[in-house]
C-alpha atoms as a PDB file:
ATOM      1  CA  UNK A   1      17.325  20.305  -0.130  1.00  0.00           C
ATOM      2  CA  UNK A   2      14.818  18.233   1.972  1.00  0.00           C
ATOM      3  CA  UNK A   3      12.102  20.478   0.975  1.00  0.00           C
ATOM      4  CA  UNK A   4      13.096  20.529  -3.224  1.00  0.00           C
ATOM      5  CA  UNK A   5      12.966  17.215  -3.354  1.00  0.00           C
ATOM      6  CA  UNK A   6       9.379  17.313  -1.618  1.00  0.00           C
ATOM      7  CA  UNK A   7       7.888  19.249  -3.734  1.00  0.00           C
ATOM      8  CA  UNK A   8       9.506  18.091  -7.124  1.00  0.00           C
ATOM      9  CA  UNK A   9       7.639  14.306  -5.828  1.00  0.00           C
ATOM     10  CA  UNK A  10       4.538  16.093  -4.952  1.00  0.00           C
ATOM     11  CA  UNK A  11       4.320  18.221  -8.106  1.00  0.00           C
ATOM     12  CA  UNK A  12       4.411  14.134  -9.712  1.00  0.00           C
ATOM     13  CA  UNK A  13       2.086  12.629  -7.628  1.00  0.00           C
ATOM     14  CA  UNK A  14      -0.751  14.951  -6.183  1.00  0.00           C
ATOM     15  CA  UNK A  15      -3.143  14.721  -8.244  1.00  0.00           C
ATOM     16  CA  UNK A  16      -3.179  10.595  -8.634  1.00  0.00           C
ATOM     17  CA  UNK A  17      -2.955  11.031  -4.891  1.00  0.00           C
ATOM     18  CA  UNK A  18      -6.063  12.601  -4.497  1.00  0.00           C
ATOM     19  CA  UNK A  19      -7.878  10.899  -7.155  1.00  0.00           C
ATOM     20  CA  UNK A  20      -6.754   7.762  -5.744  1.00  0.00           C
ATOM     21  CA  UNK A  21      -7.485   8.135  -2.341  1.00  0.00           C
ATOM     22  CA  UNK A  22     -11.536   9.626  -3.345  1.00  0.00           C
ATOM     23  CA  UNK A  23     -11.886   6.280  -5.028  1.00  0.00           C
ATOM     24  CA  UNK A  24     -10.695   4.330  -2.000  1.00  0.00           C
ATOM     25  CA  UNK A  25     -13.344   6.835   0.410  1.00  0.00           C
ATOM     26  CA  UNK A  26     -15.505   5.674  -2.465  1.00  0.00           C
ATOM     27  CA  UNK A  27     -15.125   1.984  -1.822  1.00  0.00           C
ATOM     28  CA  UNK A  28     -15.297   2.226   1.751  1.00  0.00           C
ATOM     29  CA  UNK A  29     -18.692   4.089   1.104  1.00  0.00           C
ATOM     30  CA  UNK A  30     -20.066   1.587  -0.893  1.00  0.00           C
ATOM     31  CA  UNK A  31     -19.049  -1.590   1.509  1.00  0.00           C
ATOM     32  CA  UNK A  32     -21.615   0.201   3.813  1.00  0.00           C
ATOM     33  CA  UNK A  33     -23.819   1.166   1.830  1.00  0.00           C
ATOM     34  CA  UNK A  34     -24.357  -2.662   0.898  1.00  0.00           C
ATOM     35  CA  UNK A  35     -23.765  -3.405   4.789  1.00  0.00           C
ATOM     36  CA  UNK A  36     -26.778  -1.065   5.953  1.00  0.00           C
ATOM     37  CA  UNK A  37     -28.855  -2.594   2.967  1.00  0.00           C
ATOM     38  CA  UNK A  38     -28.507  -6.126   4.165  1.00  0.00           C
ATOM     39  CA  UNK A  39     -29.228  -5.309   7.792  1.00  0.00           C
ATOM     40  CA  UNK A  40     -32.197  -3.394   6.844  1.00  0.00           C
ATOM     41  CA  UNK A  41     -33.739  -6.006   4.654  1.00  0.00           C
ATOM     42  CA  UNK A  42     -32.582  -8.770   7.361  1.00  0.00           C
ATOM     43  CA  UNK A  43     -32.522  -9.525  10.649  1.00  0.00           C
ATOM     44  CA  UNK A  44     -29.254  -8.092  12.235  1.00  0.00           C
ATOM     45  CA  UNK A  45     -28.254 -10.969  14.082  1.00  0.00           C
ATOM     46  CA  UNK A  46     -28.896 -13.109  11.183  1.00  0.00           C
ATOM     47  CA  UNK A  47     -26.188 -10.938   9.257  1.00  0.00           C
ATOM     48  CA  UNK A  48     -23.572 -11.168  11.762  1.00  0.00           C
ATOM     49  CA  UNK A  49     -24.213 -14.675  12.325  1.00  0.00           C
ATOM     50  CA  UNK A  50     -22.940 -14.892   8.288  1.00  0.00           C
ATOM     51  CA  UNK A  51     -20.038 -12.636   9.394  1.00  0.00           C
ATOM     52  CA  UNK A  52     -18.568 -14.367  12.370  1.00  0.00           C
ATOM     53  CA  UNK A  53     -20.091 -18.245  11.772  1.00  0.00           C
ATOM     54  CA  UNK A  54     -20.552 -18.078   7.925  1.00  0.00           C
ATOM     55  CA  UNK A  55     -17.208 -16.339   6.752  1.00  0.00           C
ATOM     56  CA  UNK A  56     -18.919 -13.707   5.350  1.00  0.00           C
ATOM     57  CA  UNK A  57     -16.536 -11.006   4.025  1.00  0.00           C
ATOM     58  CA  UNK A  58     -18.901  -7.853   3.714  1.00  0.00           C
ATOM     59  CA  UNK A  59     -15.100  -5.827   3.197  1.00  0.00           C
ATOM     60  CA  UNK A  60     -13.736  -8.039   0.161  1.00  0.00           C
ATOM     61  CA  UNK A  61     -14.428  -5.326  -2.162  1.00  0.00           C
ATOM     62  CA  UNK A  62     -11.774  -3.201  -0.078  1.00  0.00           C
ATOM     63  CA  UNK A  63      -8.761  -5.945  -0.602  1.00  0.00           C
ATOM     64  CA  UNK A  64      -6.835  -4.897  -3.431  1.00  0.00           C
ATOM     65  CA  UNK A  65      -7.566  -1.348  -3.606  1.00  0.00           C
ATOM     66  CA  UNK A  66      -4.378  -0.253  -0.835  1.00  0.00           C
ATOM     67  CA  UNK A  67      -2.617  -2.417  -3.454  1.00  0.00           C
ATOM     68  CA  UNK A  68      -3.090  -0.640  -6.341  1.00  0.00           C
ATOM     69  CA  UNK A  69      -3.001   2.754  -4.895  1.00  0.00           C
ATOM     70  CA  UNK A  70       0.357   1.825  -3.608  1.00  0.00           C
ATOM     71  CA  UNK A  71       1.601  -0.019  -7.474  1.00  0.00           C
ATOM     72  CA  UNK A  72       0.107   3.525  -9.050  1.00  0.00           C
ATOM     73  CA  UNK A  73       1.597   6.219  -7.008  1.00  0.00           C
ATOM     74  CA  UNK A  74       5.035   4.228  -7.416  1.00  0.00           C
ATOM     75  CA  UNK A  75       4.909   4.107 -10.715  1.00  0.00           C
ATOM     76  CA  UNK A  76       3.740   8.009 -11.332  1.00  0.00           C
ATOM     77  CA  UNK A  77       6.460   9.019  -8.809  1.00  0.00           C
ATOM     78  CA  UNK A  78       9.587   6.916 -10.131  1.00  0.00           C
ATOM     79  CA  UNK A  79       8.766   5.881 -13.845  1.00  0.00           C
ATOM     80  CA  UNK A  80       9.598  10.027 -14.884  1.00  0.00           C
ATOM     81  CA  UNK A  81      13.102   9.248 -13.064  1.00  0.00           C
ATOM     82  CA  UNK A  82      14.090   6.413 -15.707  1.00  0.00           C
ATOM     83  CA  UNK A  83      12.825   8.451 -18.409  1.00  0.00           C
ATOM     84  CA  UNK A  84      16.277   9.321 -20.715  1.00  0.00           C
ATOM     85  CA  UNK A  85      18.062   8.408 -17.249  1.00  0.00           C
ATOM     86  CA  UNK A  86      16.553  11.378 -15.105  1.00  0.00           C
ATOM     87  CA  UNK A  87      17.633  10.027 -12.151  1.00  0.00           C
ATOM     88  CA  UNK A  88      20.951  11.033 -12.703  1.00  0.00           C
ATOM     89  CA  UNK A  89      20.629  14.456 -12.709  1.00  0.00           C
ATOM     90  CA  UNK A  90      18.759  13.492  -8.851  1.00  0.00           C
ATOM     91  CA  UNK A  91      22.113  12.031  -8.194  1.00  0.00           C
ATOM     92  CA  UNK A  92      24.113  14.293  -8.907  1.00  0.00           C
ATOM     93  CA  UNK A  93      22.813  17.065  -6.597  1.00  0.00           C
ATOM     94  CA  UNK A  94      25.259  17.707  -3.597  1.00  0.00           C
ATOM     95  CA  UNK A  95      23.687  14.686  -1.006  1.00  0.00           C
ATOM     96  CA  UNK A  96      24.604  11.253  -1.088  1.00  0.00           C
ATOM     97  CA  UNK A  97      22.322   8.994  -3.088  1.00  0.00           C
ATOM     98  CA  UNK A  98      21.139   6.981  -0.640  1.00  0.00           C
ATOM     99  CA  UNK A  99      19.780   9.902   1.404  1.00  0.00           C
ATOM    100  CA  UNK A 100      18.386  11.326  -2.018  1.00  0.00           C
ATOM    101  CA  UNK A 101      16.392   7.771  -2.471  1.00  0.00           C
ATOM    102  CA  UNK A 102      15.480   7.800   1.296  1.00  0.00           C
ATOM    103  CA  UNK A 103      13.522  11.054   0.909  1.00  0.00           C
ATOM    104  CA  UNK A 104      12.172   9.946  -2.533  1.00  0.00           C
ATOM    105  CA  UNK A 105      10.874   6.855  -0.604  1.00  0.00           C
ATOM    106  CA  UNK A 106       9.827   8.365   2.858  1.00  0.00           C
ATOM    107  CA  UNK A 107       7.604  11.141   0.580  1.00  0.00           C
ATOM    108  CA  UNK A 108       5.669   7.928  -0.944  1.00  0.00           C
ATOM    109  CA  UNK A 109       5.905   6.302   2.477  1.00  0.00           C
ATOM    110  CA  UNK A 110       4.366   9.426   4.377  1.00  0.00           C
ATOM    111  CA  UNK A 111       1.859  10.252   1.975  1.00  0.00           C
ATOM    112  CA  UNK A 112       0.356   6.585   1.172  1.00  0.00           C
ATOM    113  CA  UNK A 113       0.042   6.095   4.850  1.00  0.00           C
ATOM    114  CA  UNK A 114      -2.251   9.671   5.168  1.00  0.00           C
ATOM    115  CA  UNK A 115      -4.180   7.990   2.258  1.00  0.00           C
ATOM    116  CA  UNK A 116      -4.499   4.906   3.646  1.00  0.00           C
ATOM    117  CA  UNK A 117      -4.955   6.219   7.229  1.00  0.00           C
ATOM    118  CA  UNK A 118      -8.173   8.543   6.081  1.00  0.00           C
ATOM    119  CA  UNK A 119      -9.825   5.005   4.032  1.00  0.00           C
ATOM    120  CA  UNK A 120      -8.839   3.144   6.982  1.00  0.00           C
ATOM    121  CA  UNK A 121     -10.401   5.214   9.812  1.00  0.00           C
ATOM    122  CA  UNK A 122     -13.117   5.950   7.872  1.00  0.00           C
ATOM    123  CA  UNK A 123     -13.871   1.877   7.686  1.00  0.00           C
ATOM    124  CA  UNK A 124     -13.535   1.481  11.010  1.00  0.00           C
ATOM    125  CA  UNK A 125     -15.728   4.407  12.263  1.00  0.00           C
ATOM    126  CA  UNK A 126     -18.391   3.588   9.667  1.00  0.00           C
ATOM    127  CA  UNK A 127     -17.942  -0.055  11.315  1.00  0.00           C
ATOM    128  CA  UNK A 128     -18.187   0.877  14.525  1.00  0.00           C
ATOM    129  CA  UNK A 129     -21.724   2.083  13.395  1.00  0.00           C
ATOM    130  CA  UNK A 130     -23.379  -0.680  12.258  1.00  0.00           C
ATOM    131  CA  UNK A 131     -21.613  -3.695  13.620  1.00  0.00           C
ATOM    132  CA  UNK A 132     -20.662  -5.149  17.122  1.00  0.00           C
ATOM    133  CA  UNK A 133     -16.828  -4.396  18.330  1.00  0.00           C
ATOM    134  CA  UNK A 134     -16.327  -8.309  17.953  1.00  0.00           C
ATOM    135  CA  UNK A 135     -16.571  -8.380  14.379  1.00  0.00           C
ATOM    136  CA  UNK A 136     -15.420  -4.932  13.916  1.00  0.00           C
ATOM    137  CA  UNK A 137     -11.707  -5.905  15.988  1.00  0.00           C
ATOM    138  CA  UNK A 138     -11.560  -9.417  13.520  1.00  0.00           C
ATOM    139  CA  UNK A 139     -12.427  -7.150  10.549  1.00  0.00           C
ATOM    140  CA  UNK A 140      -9.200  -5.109  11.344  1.00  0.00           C
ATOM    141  CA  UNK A 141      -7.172  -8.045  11.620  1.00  0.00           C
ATOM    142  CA  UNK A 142      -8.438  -9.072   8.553  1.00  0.00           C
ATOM    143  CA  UNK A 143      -8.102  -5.963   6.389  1.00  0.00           C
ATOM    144  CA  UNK A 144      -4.436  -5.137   7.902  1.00  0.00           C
ATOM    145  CA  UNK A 145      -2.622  -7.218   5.150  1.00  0.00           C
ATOM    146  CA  UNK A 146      -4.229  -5.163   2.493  1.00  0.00           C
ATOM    147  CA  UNK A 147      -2.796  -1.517   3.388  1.00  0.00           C
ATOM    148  CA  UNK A 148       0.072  -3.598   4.177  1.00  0.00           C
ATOM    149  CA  UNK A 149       0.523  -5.248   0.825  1.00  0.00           C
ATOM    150  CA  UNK A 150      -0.062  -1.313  -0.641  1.00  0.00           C
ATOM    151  CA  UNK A 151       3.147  -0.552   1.331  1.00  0.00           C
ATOM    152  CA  UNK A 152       4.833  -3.687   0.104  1.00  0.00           C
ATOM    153  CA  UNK A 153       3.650  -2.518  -3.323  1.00  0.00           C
ATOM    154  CA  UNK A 154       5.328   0.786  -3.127  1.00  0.00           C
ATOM    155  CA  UNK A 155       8.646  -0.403  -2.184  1.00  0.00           C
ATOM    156  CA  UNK A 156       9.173  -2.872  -3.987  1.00  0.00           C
ATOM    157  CA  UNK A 157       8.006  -1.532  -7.758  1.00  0.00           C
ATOM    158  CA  UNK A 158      10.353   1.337  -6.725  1.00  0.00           C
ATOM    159  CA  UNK A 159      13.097  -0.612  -6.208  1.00  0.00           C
ATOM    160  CA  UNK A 160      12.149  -2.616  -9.852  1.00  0.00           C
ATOM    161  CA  UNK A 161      11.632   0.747 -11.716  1.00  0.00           C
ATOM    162  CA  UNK A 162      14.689   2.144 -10.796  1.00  0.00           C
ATOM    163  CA  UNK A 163      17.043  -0.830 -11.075  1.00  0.00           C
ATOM    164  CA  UNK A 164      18.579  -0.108 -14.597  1.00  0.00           C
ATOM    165  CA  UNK A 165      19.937  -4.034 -15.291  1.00  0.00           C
ATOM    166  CA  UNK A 166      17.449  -5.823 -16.461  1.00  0.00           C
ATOM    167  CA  UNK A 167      18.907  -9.314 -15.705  1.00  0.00           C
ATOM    168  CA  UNK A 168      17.916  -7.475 -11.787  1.00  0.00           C
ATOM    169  CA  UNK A 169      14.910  -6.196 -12.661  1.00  0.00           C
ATOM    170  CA  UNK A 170      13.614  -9.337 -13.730  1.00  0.00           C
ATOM    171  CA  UNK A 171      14.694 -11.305 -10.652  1.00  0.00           C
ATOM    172  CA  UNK A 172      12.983  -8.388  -8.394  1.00  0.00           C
ATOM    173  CA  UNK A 173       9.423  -8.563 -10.285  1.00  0.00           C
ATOM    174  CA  UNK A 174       9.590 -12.532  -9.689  1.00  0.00           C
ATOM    175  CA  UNK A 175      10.252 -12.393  -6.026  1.00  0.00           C
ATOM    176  CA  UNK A 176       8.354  -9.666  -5.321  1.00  0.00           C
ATOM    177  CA  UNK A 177       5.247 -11.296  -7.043  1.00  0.00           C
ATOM    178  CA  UNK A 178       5.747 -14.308  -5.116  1.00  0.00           C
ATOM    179  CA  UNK A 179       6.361 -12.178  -2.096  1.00  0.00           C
ATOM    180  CA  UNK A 180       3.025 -10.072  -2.151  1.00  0.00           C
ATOM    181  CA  UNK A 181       0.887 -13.407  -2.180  1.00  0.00           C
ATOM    182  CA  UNK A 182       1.543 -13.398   1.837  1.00  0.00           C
ATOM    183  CA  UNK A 183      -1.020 -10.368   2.396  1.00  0.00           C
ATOM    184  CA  UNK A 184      -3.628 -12.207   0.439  1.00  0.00           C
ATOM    185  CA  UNK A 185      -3.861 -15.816   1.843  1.00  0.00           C
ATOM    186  CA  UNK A 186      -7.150 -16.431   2.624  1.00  0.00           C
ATOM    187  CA  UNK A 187      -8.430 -15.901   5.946  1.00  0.00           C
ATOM    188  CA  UNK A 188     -11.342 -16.357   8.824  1.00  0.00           C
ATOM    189  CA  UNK A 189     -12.471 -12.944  10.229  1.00  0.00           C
ATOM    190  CA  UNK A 190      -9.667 -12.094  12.325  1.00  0.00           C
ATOM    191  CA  UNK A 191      -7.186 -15.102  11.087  1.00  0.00           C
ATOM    192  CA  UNK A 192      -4.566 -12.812  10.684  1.00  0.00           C
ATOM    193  CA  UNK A 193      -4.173 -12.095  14.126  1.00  0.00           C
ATOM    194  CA  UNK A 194      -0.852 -14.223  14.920  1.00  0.00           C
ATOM    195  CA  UNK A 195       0.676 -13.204  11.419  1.00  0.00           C
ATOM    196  CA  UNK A 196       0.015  -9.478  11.255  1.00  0.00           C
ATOM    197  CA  UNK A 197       3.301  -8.654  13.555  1.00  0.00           C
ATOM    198  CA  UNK A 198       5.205 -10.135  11.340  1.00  0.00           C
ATOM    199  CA  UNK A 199       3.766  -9.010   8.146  1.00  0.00           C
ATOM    200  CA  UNK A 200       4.587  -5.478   9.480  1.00  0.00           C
ATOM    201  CA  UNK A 201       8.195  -6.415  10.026  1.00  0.00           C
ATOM    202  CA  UNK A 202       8.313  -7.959   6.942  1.00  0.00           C
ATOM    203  CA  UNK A 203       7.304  -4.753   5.058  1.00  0.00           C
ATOM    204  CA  UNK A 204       9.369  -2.459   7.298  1.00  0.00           C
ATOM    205  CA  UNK A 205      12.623  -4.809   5.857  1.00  0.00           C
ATOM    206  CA  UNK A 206      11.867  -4.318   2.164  1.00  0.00           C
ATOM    207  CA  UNK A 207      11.326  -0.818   2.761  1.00  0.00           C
ATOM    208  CA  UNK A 208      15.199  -0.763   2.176  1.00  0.00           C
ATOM    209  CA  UNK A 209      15.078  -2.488  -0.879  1.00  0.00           C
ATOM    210  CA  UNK A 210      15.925   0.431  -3.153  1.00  0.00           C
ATOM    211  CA  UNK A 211      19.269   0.897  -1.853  1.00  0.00           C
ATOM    212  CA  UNK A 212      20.434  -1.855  -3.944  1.00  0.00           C
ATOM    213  CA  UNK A 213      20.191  -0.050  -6.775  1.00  0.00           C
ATOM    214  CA  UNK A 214      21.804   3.266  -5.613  1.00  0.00           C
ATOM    215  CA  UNK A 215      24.727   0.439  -4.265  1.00  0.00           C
ATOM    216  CA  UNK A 216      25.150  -0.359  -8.720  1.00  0.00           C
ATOM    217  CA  UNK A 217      24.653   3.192  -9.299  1.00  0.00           C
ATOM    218  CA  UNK A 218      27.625   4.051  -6.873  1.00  0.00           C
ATOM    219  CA  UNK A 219      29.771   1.101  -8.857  1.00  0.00           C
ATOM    220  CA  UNK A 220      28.915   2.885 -12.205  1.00  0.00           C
ATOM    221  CA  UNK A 221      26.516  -0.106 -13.552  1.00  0.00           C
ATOM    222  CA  UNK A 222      23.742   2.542 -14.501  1.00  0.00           C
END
């Protein structure tokens, strides 16, 4: 069963994951491709001065492109499953809902965080390259937030797609607007340093959000 309901997401969502995750190799490309330009045409030291002195954010480019590969592949993977009520027909395969939703969600979980993980140890390496391991350890700290406001993303426009009241739906998109405005405060090089544990725990506790709506399913609101 595991394995059907594998595939049937990654027959959805390969080829947006793909695409998605060249554009985000692109992006990391390009911030380096700008980096190496400005050391070549400046005095090194003078660069990183701007980075750790000036609050130079050579990465900025890279901030909201974890979030909306997360808010895409979300809404190609669960958007089919309102469509005429699809989701039913999900439900009523011989497994408990919940677990159904759970291996909906770990499939986006698992495969966002190879996507992410390529972009993000791509950055890093490419970092490691050009800049000191001072900067490159704040950068981290710094760009953290983003892949985990893509996670955030996912979650919670799952658990807003496939809520079928709309008085609920509503409420979610609100709060989870508001919510995603914590992995975007702005930030010295490494400011995120004493927030970052948290942030993670933060994310791993939404990442149950979509039982909620499986709990109204269950009480025949759908």
């Amino acid at each position: 069963m595991f394995k059907s309901v594998v595939y049937k997401e990654w027959i959805k969502t390969k080829w947006f994951l793909i695409i998605l995750t060249f554009i985000g190799l692109l992006a990391v490309g390009n911030i380096f491709l700008k980096v190496q330009h400005n050391i070549a045409f400046n005095d090194a030291n003078k660069y990183w001065y701007l980075i750790l002195f000036q609050n130079h954010h050579y990465f900025k480019s890279l901030k909201f492109v974890p979030l909306f590969i997360g808010l895409l592949i979300a809404l190609v993977q669960y958007v089919p499953e309102i469509m005429d009520k699809r989701i039913k027909l999900t439900f009523h395969l011989p497994i408990n809902e919940n677990k159904i939703l759970m291996m909906m969600l770990g499939y986006g979980f698992i495969t966002l965080l190879a996507s992410y993980a390529l972009m993000f140890f791509a950055f890093v390496g490419l970092s490691n390259q050009v800049l000191p391991t001072e900067i490159v350890q704040a950068t981290i700290s710094s760009i953290t937030p983003w892949f985990l406001a893509g996670f955030a993303a996912y979650f919670l426009v799952a658990l807003v797609v496939l809520e079928a009241i709309w008085k609920y739906r509503i409420a979610y998109f609100v709060a989870a607007s508001a919510f995603m405005l914590f992995y975007f405060e702005s930030s010295i090089p490494g400011g995120y340093n004493l927030i970052n544990l948290k942030l993670i725990l933060l994310t791993i506790a939404i990442s149950i959000s979509l039982s909620f709506s499986a709990y109204r399913f269950r009480k025949g609101e759908m």
